[in-house]
C-alpha atoms as a PDB file:
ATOM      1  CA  UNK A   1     166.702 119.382  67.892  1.00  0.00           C
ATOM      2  CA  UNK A   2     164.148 120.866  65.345  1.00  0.00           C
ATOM      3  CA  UNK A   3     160.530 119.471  64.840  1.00  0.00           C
ATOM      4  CA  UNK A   4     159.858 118.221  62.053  1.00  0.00           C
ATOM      5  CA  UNK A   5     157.333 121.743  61.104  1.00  0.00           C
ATOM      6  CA  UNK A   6     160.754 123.797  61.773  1.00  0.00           C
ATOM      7  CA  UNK A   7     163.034 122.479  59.090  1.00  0.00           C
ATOM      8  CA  UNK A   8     160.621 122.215  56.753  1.00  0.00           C
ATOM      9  CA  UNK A   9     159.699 125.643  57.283  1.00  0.00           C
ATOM     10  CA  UNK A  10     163.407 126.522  57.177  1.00  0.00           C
ATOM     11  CA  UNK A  11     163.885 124.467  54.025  1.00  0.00           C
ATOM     12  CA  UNK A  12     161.214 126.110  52.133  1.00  0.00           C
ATOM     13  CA  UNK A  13     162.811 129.614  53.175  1.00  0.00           C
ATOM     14  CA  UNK A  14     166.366 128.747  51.935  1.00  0.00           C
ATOM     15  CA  UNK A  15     164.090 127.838  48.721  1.00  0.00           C
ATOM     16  CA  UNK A  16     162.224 131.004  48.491  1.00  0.00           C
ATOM     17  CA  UNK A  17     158.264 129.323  48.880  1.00  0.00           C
ATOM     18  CA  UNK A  18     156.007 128.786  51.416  1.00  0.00           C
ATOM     19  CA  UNK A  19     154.877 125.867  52.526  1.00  0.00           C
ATOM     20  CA  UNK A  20     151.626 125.376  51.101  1.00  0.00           C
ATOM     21  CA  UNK A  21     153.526 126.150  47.910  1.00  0.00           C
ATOM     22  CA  UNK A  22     155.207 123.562  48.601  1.00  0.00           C
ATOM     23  CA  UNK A  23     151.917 121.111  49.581  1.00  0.00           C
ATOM     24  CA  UNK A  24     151.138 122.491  46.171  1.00  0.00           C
ATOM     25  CA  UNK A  25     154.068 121.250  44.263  1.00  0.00           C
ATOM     26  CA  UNK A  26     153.773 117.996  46.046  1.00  0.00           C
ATOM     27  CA  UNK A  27     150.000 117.323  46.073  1.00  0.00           C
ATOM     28  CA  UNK A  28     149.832 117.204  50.123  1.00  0.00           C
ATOM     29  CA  UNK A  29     147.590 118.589  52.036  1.00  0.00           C
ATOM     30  CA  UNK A  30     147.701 121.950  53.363  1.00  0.00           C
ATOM     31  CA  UNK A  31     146.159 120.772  56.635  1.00  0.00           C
ATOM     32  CA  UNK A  32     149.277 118.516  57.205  1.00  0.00           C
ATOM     33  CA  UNK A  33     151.498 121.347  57.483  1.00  0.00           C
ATOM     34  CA  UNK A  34     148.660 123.109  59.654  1.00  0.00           C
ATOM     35  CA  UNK A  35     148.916 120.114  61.804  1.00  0.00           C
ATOM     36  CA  UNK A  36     152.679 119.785  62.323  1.00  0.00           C
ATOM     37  CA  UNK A  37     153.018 123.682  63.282  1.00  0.00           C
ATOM     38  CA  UNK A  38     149.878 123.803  65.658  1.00  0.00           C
ATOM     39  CA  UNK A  39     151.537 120.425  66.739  1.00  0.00           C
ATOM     40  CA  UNK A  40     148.389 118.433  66.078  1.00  0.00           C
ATOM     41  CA  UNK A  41     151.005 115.823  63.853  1.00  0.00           C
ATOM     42  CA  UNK A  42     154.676 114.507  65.083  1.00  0.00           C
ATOM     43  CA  UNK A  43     155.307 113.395  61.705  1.00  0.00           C
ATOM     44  CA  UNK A  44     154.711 112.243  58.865  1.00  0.00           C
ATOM     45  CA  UNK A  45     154.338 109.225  56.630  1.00  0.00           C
ATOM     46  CA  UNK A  46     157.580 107.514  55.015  1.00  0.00           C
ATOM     47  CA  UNK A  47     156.394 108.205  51.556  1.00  0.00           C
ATOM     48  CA  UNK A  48     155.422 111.951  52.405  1.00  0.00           C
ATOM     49  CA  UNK A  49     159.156 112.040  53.920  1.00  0.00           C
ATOM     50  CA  UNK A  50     160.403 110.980  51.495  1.00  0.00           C
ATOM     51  CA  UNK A  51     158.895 113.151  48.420  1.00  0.00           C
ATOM     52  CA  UNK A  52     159.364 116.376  50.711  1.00  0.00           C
ATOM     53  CA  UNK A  53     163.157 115.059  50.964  1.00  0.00           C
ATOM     54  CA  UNK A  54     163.479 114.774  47.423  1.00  0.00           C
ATOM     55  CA  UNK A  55     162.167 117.699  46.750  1.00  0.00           C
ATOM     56  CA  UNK A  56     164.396 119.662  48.685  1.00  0.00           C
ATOM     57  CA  UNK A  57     167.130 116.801  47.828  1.00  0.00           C
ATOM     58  CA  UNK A  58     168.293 116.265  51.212  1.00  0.00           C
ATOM     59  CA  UNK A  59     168.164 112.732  52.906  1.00  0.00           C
ATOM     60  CA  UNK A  60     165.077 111.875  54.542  1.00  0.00           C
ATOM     61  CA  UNK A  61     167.104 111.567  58.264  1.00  0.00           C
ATOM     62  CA  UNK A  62     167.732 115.124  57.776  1.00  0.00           C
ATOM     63  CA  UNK A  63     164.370 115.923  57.608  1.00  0.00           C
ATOM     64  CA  UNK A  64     163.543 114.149  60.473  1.00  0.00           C
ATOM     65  CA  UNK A  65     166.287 115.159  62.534  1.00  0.00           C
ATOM     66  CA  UNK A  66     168.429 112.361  62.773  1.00  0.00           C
ATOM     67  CA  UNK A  67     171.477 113.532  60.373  1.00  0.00           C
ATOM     68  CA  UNK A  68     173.193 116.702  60.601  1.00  0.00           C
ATOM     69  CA  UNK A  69     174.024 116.815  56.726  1.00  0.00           C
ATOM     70  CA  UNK A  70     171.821 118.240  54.909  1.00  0.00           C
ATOM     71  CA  UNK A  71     172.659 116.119  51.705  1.00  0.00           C
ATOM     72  CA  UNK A  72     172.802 112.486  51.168  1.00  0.00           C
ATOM     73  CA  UNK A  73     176.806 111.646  50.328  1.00  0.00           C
END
């Protein structure tokens, strides 16, 4: 199973940006995504999951690493 740092990372390269791009876009901070790759941070808050799920528009388990679709049905 991927971290949580992982499929973000992956997600943002299907998407073509980085992920402080993507903190960017999403007014997060850059140190969060410091802190999930250096794993300072397991996770992440349920509305930060959420908006990084949307953005990407896959479900929120997903992102976590508790579905295997990458889409909500």
């Amino acid at each position: 199973m991927a971290n949580l740092y992982e499929t973000i990372a992956a997600l943002c390269e299907q998407a073509g940006i980085r992920p402080g791009r993507l903190c960017d876009e999403l007014a997060l901070s850059r140190g969060l995504m410091t802190d999930l790759k250096m794993g300072r941070k397991k996770g992440v808050s349920a509305e930060t999951a959420q908006k990084i799920a949307s953005f990407f528009g896959v479900s929120v388990g997903y992102l976590l690493g508790l579905d295997d679709m990458e889409t909500t049905p």
